[in-house]
Protein backbone atom coordinates (compact mmCIF):
# COMPACT_ATOMS: atom_id res chain seq x y z
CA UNK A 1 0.00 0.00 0.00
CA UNK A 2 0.94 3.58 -0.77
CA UNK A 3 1.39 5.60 1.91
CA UNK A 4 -0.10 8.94 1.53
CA UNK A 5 2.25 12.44 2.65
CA UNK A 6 1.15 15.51 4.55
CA UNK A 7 1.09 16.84 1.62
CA UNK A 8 -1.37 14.27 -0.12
CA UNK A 9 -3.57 14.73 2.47
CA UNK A 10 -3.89 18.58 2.58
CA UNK A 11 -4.89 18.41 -1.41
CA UNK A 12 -7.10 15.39 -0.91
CA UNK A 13 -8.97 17.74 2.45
CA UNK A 14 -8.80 21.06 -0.45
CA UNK A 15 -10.77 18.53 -3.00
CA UNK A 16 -13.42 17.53 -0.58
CA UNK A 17 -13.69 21.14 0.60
CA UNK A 18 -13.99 21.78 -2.95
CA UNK A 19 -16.52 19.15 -3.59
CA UNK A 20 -18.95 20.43 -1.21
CA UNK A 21 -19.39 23.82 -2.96
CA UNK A 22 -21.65 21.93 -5.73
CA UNK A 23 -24.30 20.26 -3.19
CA UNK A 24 -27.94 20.09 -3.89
CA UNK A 25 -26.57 21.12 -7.89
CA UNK A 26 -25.10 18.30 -8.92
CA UNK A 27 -27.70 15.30 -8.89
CA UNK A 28 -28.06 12.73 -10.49
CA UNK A 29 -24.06 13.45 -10.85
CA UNK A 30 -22.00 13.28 -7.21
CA UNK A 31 -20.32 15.94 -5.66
CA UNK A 32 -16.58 15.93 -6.70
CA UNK A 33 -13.43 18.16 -5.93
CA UNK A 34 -9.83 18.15 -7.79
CA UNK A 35 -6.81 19.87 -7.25
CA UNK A 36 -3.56 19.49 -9.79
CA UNK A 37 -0.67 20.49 -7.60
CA UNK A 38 3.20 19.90 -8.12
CA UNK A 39 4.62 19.40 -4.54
CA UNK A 40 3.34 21.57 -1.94
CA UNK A 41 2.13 23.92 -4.74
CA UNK A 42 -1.48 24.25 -6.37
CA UNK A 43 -1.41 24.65 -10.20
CA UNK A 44 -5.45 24.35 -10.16
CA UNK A 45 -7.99 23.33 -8.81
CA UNK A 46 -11.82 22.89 -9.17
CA UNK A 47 -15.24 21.12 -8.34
CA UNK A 48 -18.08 19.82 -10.32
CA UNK A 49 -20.54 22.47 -10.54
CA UNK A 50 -24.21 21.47 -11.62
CA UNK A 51 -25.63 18.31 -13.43
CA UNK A 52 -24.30 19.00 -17.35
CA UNK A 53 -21.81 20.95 -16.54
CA UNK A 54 -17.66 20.27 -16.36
CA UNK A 55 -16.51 17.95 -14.50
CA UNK A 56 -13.95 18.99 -11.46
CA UNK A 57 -10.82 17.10 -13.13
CA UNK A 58 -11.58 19.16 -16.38
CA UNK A 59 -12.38 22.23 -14.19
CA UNK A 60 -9.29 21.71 -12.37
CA UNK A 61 -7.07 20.94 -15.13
CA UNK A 62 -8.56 24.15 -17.37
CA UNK A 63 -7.28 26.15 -14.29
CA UNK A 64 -3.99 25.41 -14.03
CA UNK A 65 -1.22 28.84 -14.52
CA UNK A 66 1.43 26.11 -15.76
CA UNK A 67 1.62 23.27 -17.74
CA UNK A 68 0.44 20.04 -15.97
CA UNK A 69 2.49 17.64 -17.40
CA UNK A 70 3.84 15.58 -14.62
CA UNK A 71 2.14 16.72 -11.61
CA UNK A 72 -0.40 14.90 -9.45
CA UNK A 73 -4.04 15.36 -9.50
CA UNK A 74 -6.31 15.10 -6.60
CA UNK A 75 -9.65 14.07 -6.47
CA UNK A 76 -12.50 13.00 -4.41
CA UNK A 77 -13.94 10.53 -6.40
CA UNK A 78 -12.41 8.19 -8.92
CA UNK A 79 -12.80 9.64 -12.40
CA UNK A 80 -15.20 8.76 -15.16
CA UNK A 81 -14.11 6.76 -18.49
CA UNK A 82 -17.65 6.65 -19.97
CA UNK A 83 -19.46 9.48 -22.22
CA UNK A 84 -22.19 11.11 -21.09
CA UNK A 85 -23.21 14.61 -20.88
CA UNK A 86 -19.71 15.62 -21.09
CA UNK A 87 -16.60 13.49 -21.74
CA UNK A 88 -14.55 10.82 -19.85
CA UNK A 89 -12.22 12.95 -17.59
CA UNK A 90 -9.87 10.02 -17.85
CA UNK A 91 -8.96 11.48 -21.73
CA UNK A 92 -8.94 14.73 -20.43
CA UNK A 93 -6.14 13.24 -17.32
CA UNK A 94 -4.12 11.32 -20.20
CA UNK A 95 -4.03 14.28 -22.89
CA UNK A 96 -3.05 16.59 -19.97
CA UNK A 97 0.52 14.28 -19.17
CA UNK A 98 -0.66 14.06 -15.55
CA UNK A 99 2.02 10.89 -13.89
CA UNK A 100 -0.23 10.51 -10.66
CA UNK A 101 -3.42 10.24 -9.63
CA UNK A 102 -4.83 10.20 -6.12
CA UNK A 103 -8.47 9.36 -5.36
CA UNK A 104 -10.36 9.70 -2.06
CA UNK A 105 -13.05 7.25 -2.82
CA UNK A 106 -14.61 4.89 -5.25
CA UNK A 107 -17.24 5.22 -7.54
CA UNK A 108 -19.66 2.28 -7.12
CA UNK A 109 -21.70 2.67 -10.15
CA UNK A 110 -21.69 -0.08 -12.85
CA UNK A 111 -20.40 2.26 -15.39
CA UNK A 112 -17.46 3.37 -13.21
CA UNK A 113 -16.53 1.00 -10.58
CA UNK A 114 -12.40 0.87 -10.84
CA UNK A 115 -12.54 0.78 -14.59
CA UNK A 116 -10.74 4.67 -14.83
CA UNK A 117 -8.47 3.56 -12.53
CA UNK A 118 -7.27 1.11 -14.90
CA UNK A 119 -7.32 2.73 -17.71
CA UNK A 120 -5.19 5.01 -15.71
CA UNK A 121 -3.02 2.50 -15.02
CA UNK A 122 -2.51 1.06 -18.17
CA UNK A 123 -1.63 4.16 -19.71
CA UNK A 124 1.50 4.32 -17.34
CA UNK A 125 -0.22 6.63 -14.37
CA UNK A 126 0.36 5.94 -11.41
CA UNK A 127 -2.75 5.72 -9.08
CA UNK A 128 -3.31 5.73 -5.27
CA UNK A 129 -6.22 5.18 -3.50
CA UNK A 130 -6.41 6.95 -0.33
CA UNK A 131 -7.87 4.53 2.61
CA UNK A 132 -8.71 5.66 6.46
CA UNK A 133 -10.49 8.76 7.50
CA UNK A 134 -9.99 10.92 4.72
CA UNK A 135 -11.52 7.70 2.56
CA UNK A 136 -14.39 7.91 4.80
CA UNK A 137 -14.94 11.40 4.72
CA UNK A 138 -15.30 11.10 1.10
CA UNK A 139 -17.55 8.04 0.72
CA UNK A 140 -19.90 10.39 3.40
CA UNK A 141 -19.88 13.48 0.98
CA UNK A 142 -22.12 11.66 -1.49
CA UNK A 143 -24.35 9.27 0.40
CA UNK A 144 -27.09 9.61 -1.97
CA UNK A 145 -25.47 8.81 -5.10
CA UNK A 146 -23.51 5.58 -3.26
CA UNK A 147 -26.90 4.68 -2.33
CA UNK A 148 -28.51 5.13 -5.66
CA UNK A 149 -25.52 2.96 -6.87
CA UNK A 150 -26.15 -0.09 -5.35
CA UNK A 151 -29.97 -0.06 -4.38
CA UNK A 152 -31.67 1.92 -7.07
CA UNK A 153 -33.39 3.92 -3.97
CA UNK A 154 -33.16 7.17 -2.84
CA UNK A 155 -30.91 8.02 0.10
CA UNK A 156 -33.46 8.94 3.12
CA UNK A 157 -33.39 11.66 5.65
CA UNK A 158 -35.99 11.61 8.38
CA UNK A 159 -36.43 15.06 10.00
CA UNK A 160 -38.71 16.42 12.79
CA UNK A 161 -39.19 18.92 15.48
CA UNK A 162 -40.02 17.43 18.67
CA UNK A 163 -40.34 19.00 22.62
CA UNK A 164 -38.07 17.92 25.48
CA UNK A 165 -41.13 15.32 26.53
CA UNK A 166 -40.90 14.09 22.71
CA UNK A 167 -44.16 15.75 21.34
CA UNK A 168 -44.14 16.86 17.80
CA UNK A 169 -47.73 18.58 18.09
CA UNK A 170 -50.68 18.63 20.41
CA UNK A 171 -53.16 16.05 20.81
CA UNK A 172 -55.66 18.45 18.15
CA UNK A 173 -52.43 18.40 15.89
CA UNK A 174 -51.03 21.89 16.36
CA UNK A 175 -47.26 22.07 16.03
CA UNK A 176 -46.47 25.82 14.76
CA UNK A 177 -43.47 26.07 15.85
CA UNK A 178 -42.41 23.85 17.72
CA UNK A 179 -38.86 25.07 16.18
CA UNK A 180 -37.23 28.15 15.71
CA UNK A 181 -37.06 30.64 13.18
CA UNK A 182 -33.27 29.65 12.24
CA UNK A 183 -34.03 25.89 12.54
CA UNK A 184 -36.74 26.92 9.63
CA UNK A 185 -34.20 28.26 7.81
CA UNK A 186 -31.78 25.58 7.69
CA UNK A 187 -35.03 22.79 6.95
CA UNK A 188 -35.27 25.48 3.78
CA UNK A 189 -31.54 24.97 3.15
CA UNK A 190 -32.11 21.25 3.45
CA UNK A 191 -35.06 21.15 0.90
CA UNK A 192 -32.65 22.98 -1.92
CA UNK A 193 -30.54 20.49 -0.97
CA UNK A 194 -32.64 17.16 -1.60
CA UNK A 195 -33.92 15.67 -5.28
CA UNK A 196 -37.49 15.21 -3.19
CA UNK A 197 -39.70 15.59 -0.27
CA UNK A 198 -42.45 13.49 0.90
CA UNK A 199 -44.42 13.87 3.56
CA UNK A 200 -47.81 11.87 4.86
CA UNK A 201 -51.40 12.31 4.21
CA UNK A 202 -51.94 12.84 7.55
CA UNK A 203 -49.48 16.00 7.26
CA UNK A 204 -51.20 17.16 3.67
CA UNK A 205 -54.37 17.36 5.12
CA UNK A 206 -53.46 19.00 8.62
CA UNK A 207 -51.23 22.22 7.46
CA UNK A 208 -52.15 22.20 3.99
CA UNK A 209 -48.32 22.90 3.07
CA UNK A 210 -46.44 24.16 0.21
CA UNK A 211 -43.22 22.34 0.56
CA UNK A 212 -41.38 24.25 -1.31
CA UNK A 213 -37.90 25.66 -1.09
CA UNK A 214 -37.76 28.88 0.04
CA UNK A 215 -34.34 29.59 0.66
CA UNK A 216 -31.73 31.89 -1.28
CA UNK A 217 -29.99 28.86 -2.37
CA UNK A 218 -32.43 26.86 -3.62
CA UNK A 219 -31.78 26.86 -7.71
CA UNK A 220 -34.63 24.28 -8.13
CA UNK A 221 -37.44 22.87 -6.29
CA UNK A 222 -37.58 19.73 -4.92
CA UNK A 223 -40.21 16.97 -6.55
CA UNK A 224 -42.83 16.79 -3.41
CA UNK A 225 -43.97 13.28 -3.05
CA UNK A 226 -47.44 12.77 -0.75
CA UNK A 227 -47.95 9.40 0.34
CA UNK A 228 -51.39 9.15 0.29
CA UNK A 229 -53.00 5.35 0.10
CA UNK A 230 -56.54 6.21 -0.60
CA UNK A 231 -55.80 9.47 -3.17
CA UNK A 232 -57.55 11.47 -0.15
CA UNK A 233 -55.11 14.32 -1.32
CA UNK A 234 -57.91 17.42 -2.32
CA UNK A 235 -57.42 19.00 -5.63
CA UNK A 236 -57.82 22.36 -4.30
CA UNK A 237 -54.91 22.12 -1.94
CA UNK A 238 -51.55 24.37 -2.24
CA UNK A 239 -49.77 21.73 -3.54
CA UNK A 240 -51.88 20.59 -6.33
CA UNK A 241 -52.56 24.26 -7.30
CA UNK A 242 -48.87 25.37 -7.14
CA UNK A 243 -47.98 22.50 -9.71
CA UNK A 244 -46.35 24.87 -12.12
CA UNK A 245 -43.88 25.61 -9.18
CA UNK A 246 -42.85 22.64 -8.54
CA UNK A 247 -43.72 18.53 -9.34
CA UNK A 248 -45.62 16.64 -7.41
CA UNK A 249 -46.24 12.45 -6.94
CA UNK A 250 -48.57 11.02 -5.39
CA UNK A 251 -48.00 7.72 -3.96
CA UNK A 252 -51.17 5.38 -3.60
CA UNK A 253 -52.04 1.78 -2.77
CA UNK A 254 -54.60 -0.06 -4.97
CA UNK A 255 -57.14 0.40 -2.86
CA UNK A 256 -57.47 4.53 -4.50
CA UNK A 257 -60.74 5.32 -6.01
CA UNK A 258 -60.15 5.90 -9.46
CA UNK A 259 -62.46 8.73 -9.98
CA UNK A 260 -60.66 10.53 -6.94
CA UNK A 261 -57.23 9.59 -9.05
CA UNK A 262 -58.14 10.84 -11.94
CA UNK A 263 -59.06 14.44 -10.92
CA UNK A 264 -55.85 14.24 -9.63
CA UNK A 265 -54.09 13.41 -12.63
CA UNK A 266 -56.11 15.91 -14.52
CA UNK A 267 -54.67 18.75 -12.35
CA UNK A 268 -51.10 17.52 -13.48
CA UNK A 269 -50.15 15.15 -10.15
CA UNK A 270 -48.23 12.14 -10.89
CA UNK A 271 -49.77 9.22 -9.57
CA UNK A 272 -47.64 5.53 -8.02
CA UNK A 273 -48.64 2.74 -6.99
CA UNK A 274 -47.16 0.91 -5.19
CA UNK A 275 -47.93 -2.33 -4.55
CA UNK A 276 -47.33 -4.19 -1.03
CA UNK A 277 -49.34 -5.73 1.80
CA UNK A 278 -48.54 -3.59 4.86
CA UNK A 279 -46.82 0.40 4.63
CA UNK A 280 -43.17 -0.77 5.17
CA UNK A 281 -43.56 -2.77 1.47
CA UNK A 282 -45.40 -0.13 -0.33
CA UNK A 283 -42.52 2.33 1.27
CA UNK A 284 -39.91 -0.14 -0.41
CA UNK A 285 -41.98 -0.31 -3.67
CA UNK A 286 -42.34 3.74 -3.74
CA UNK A 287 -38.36 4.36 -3.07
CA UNK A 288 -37.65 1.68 -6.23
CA UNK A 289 -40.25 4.20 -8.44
CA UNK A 290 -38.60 7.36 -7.24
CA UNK A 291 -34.95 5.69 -7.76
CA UNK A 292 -36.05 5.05 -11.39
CA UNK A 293 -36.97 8.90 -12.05
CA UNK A 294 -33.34 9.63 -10.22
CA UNK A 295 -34.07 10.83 -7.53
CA UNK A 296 -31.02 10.38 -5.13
CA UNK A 297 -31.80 12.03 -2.10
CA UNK A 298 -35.15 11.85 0.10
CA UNK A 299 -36.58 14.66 2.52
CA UNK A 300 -38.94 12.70 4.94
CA UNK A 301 -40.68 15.54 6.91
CA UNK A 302 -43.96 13.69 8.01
CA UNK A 303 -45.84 12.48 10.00
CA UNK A 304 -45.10 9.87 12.69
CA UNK A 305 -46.75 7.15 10.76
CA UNK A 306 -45.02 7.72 7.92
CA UNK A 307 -42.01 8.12 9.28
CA UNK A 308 -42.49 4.52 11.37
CA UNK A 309 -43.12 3.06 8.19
CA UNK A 310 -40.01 4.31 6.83
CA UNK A 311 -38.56 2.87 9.72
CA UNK A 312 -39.41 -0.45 9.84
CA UNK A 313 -38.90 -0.84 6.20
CA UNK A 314 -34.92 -0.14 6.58
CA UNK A 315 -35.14 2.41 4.59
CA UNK A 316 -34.13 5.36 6.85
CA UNK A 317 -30.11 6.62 6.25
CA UNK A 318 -29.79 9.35 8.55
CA UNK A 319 -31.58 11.17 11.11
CA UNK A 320 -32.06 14.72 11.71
CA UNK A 321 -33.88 16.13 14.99
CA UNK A 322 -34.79 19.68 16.73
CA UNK A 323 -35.50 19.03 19.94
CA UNK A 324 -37.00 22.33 21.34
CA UNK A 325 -37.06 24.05 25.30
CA UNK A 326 -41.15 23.44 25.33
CA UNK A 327 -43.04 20.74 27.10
CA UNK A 328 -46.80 19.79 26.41
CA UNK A 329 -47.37 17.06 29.38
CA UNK A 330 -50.02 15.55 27.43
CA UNK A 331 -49.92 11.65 26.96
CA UNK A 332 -52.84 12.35 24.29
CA UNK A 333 -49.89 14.21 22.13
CA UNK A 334 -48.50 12.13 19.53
CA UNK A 335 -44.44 11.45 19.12
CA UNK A 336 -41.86 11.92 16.38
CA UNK A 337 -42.89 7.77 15.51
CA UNK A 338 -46.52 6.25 15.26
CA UNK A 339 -45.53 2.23 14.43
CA UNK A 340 -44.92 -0.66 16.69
CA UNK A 341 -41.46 -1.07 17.96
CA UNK A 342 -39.22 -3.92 19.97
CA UNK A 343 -40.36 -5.04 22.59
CA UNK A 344 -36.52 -4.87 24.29
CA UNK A 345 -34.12 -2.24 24.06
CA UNK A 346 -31.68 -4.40 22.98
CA UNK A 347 -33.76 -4.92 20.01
CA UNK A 348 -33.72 -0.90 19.35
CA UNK A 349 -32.29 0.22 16.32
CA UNK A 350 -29.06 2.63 17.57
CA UNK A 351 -27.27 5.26 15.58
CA UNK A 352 -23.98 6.59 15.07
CA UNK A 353 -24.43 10.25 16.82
CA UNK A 354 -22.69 12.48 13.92
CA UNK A 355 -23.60 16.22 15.44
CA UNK A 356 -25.10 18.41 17.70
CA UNK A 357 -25.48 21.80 17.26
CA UNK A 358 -27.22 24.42 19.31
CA UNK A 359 -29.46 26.96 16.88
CA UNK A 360 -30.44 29.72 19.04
CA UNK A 361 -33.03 27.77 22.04
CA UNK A 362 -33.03 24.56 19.46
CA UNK A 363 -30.99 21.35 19.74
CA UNK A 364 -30.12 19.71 15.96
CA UNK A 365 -29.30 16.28 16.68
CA UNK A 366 -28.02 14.40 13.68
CA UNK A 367 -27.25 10.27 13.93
CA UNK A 368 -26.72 7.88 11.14
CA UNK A 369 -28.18 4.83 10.60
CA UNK A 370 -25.96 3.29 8.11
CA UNK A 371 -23.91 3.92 5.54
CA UNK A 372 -22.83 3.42 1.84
């Protein structure tokens, strides 16, 4: 194995800092960062932008003040040799006389999987693949895509404002705010962030939301996805009539009235089923439909059944919770999760703890449940 230098590392740590400029742009495409550097200095460097546009190895390599030829490109993610909407960055490496290349992570797709790398290789570069930390630190930088990779599903985020005695409303269903303004905010943030949203029926038909992105960063909006079994969803609500703003699916067992389905459809909602005998499956069935329209990256925002459904399917990735300074004291009020659970602790599903952040009277807590 290759040991990697200081210096190694500091480029590999630019190109993930790098990387992270282009999230909640770059989907279906991951998040990638490069840096061409001879020694300790930086001839260029660059990052993947938005979906269509330049790769970061191209980026970085049209940057450079020198000549390349014979320095060392860094990179957070092994580089393509297919052609898609722009062209293998593996030509662009070999036409530019790079001698070394050194990748944070892998690239599990089909398509890519190690197959640069040797074409690298065979070409006379030499290649190192970083392991450790920094490997780790990559892999986590694009979640969603790795999960898209090798499931087909979107990677899922389960968020939800709760009080310090675990109540995310009343027992009538009031829960504005439970959070703060600034934990609003960042929710907004998130939404640019994700390919979709999806929240419950239950949700729909309580706040009647728009679920939109409204944040200065946000240069799309997310497809909103309603999970809605019977097609209760009512054509006059926000986000049926705000359509032209941004998509919405509905997902629906076989048990929906058709007539209720079609005046759906009619008002421009796209309609799933998805097929399964308890929620759990039809959650599995809906992630493979939404995987298909490449989606990568799932905002699960409500409500406690839905989210318990989500859970007990496997399906949830990471976990993201305000926990506010408020207390209800009513055993009437519902909790973040509405499913049946284990029986014994031991049984419990446990996360990794990955964060927590004060945001003004709000605690973020953010755990992971696996990852890819």
């Amino acid at each position: 194995m290759t040991m990697l230098t200081e210096s190694d590392l500091r480029h590999l740590e630019r190109a993930l800092d790098l990387a992270e400029r282009g999230r909640g742009r770059t989907s279906p495409n991951p998040c990638v960062g490069a840096v061409v550097a001879r020694g300790e200095r930086v001839l260029g460097e660059g990052f993947h932008a938005a979906a269509g546009e330049p790769h970061a190895e191209r980026v970085a390599l049209a940057a450079c003040d020198v000549d390349p030829r014979g320095a060392t490109l860094y990179v957070s993610l092994e580089p393509c040799c297919h052609e898609g909407r722009t062209p293998p960055c593996t030509d662009a490496i070999l036409a530019a006389g790079i001698k070394r290349v050194v990748v944070a992570s892998d690239d599990p797709t089909p398509k890519a999987s190690g197959r640069g790398l040797a074409i690298l290789r065979d070409e006379g570069v030499e290649v190192v693949v970083a392991e450790g930390e920094i490997a780790r630190r990559a892999r986590l930088l694009n979640q969603p895509f790795r999960k898209h990779a090798r499931t087909g599903r979107p990677h899922v985020t389960l968020k939800y404002a709760m009080t310090l005695d675990g109540a995310v409303a009343t027992r009538s269903g009031d829960s504005r705010w439970i959070s703060g303004e600034r934990s609003r905010e960042l929710v907004h943030r998130w939404r640019a962030q994700s390919d979709a949203l999806a929240i419950g029926i239950g949700t729909a038909l309580a706040d009647d939301p728009l679920l939109t992105a409204r944040h200065p960063s946000a240069e799309r909006q997310p497809v909103r996805v309603v999970f809605d079994s019977e097609a209760r969803l009512p054509p006059d609500s926000q986000l049926v009539r705000t359509i032209d703003q941004a998509p919405l699916i509905l997902v629906v067992s076989r048990a929906a009235a058709r007539p209720a389905l079609q005046r759906l459809e009619a008002a421009g909602v796209e309609v799933v089923v998805a097929a399964g005998e308890n929620e759990p499956a039809r959650v599995v069935a809906a992630l493979d439909e939404l995987g298909q329209r490449q989606l990568q990256s799932l905002l699960v925002e409500g409500g406690p059944r839905l989210a318990a459904a989500f859970l007990a399917a496997g399906e949830v990735d990471e976990l993201r919770a305000f926990v506010a300074p408020l207390l209800v004291g009513d055993r009437e009020a519902p909790g973040p999760l509405s499913g049946t659970g284990p029986e014994a602790i031991a049984d419990a599903v446990r996360a990794e703890l990955v964060a927590l952040e004060r945001i003004d009277d709000d605690v973020l807590i953010v755990a992971r449940l696996r990852e890819w």
